[in-house]
N, C-alpha and C. Protein backbone atom coordinates (compact mmCIF):
# COMPACT_ATOMS: atom_id res chain seq x y z
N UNK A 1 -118.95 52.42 -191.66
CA UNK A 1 -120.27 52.85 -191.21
C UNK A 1 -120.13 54.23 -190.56
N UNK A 2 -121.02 55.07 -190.59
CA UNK A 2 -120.82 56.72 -190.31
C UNK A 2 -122.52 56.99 -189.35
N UNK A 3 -122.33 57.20 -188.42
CA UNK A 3 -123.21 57.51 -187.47
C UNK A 3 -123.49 58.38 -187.54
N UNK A 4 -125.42 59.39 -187.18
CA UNK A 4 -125.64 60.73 -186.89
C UNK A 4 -126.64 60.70 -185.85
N UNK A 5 -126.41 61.36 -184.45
CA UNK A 5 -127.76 60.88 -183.24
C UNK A 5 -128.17 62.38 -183.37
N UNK A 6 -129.78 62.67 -182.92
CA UNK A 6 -130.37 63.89 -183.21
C UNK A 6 -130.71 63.90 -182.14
N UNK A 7 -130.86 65.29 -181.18
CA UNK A 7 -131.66 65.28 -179.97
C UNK A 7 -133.39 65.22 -180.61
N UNK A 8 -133.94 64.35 -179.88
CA UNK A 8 -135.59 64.64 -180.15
C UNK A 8 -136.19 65.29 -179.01
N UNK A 9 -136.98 66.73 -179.18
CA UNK A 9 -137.56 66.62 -178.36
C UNK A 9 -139.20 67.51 -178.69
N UNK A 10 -139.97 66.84 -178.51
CA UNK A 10 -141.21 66.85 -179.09
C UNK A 10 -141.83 68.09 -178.17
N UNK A 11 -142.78 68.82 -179.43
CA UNK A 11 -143.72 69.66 -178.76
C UNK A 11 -145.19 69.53 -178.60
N UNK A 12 -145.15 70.01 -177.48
CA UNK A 12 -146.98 68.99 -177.52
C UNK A 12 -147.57 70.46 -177.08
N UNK A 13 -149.20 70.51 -178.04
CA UNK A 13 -150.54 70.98 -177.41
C UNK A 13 -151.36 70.45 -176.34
N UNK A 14 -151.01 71.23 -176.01
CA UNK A 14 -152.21 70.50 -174.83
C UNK A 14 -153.20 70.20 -175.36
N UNK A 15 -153.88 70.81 -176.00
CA UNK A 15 -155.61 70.73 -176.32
C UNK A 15 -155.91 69.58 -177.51
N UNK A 16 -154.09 68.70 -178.02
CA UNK A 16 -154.83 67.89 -178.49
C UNK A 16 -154.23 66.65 -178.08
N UNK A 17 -154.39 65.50 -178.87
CA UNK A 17 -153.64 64.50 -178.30
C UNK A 17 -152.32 63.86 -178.12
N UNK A 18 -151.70 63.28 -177.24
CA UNK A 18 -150.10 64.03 -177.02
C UNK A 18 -149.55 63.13 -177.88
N UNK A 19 -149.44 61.75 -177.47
CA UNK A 19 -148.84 60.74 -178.12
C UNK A 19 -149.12 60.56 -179.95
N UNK A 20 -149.71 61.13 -180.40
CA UNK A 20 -150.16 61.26 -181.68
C UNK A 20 -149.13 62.40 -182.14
N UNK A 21 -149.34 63.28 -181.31
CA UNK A 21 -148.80 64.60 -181.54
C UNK A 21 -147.00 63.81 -181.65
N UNK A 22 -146.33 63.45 -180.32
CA UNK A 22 -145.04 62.69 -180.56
C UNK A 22 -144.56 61.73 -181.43
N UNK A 23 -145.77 60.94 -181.82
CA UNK A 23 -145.47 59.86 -182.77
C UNK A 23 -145.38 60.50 -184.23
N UNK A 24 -146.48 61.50 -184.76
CA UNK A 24 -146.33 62.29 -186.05
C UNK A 24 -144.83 63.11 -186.33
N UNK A 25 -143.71 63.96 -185.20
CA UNK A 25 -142.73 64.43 -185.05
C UNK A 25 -141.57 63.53 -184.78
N UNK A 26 -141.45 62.12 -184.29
CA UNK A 26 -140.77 61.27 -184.42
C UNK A 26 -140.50 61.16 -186.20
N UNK A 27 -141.82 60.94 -186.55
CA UNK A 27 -141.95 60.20 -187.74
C UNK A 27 -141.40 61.29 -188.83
N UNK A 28 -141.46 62.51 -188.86
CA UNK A 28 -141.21 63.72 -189.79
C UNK A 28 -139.80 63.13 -189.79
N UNK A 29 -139.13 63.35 -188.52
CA UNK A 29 -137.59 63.58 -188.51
C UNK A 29 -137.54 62.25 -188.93
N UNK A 30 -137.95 61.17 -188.65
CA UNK A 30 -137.17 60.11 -189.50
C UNK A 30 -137.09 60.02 -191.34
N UNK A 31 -138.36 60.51 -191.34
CA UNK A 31 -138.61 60.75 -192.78
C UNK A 31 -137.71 61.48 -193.53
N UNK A 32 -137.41 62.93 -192.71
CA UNK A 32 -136.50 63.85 -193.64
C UNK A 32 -135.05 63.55 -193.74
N UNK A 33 -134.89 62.54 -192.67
CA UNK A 33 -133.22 61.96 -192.29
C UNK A 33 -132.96 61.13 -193.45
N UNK A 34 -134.33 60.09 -193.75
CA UNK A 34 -134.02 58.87 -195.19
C UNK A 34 -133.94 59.10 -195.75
N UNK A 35 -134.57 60.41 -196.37
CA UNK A 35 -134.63 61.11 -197.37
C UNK A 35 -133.33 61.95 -198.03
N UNK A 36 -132.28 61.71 -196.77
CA UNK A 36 -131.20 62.14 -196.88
C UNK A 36 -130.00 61.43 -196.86
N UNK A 37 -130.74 59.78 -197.06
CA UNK A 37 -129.33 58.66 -196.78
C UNK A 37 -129.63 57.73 -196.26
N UNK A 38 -129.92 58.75 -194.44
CA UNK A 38 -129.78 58.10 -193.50
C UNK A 38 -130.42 56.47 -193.01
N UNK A 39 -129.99 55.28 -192.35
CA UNK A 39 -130.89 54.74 -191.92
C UNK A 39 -131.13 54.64 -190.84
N UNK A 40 -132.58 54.74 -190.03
CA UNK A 40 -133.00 54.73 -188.51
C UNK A 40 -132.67 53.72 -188.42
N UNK A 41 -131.71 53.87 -186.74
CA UNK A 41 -131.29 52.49 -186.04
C UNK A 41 -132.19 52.76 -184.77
N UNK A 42 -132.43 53.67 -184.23
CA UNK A 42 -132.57 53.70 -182.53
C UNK A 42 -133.03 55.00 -182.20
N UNK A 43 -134.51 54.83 -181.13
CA UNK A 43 -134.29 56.12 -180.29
C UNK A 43 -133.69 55.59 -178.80
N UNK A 44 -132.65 56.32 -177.91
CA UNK A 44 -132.14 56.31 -177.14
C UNK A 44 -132.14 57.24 -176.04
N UNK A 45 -132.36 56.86 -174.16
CA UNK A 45 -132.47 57.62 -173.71
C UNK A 45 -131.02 57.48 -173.08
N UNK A 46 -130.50 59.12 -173.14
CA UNK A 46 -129.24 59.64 -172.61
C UNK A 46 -129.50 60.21 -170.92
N UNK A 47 -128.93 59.48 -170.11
CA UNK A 47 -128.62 60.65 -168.79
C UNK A 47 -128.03 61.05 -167.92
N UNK A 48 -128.39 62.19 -167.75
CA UNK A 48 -127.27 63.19 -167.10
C UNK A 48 -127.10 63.72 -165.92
N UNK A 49 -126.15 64.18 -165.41
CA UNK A 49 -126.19 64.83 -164.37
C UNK A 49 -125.75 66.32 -164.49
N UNK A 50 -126.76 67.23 -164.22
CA UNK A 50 -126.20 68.65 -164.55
C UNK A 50 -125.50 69.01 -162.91
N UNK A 51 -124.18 69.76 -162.68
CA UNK A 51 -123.40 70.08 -161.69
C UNK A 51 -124.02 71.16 -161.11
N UNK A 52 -124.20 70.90 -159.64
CA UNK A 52 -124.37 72.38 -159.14
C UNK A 52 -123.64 73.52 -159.41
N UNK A 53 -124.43 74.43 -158.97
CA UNK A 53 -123.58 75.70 -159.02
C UNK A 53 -123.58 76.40 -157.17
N UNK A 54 -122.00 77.29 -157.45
CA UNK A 54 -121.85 78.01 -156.22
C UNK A 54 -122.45 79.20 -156.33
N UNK A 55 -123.06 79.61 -155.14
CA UNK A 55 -123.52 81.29 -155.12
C UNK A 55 -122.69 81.63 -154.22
N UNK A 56 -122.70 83.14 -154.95
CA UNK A 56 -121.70 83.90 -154.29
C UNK A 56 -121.76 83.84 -152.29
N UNK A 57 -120.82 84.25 -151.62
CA UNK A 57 -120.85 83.52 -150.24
C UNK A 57 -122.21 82.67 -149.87
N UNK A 58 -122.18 81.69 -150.93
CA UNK A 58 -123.06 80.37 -150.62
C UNK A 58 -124.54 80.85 -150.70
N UNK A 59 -124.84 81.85 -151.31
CA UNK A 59 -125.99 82.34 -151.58
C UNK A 59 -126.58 82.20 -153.10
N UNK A 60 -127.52 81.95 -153.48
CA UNK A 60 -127.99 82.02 -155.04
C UNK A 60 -127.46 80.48 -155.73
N UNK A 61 -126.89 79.55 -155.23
CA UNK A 61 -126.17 78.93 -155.65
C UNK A 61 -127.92 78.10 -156.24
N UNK A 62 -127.32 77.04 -157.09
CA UNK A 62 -128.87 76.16 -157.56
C UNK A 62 -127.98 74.45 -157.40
N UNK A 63 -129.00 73.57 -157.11
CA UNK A 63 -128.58 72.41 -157.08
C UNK A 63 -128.56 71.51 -158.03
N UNK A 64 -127.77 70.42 -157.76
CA UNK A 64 -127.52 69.31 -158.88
C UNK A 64 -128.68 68.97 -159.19
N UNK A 65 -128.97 67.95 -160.50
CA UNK A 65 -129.87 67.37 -160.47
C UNK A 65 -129.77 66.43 -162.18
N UNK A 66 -130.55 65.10 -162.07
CA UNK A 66 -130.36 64.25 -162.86
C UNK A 66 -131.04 64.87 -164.08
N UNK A 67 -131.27 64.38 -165.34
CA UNK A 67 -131.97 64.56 -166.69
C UNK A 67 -131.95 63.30 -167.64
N UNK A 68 -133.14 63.45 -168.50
CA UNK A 68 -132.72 62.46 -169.64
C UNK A 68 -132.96 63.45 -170.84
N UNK A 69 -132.67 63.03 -171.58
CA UNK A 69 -132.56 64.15 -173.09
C UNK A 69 -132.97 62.24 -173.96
N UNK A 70 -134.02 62.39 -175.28
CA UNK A 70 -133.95 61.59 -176.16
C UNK A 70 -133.23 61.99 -177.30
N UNK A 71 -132.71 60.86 -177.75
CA UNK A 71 -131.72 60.93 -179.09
C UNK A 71 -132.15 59.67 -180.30
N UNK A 72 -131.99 60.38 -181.36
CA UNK A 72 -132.08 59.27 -182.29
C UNK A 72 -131.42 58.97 -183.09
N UNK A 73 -130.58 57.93 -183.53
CA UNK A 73 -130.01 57.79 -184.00
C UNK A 73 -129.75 57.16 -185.15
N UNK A 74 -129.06 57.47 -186.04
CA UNK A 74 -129.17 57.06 -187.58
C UNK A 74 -127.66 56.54 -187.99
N UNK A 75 -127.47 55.86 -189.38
CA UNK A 75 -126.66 54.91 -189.57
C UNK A 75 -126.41 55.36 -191.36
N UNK A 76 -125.54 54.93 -191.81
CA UNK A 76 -125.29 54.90 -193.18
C UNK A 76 -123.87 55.22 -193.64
N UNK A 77 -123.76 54.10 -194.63
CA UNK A 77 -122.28 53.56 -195.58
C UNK A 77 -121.98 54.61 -196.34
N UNK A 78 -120.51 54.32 -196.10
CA UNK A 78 -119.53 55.45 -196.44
C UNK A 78 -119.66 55.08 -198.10
């Protein structure tokens, strides 16, 4: 079995409706992935911790802070 995870991350208009807008761009990328083999197993949320940084004599420095990034992930025989 041969795995491929994609970052998803959706762009939304404001001016129209969002979840429509995410669900239609979910659906592209799954489409163009089958179309290529692949089979959808999973979207997955990944998270992280990005590391602070030092500023120079403790100045400018920026702080830690958590994240999630979505991933999706796909499946298909060797």
């Amino acid at each position: 079995m041969e795995y491929k995870v994609i970052p998803f991350i959706a762009s939304i208009d404001r001016s129209k409706e969002n979840t429509k807008q995410v669900a239609e761009q979910l659906e592209a990328l799954i489409k163009n992935q089958t179309a290529d083999g692949w089979n959808y197993e999973r979207l997955e949320s990944v998270s992280s911790y990005v590391q602070p940084t030092q500023g120079c004599f403790s100045f400018g420095g920026e702080q830690g802070y958590s994240t999630a990034h979505q991933m999706v992930v796909f499946s298909r025989d060797f």
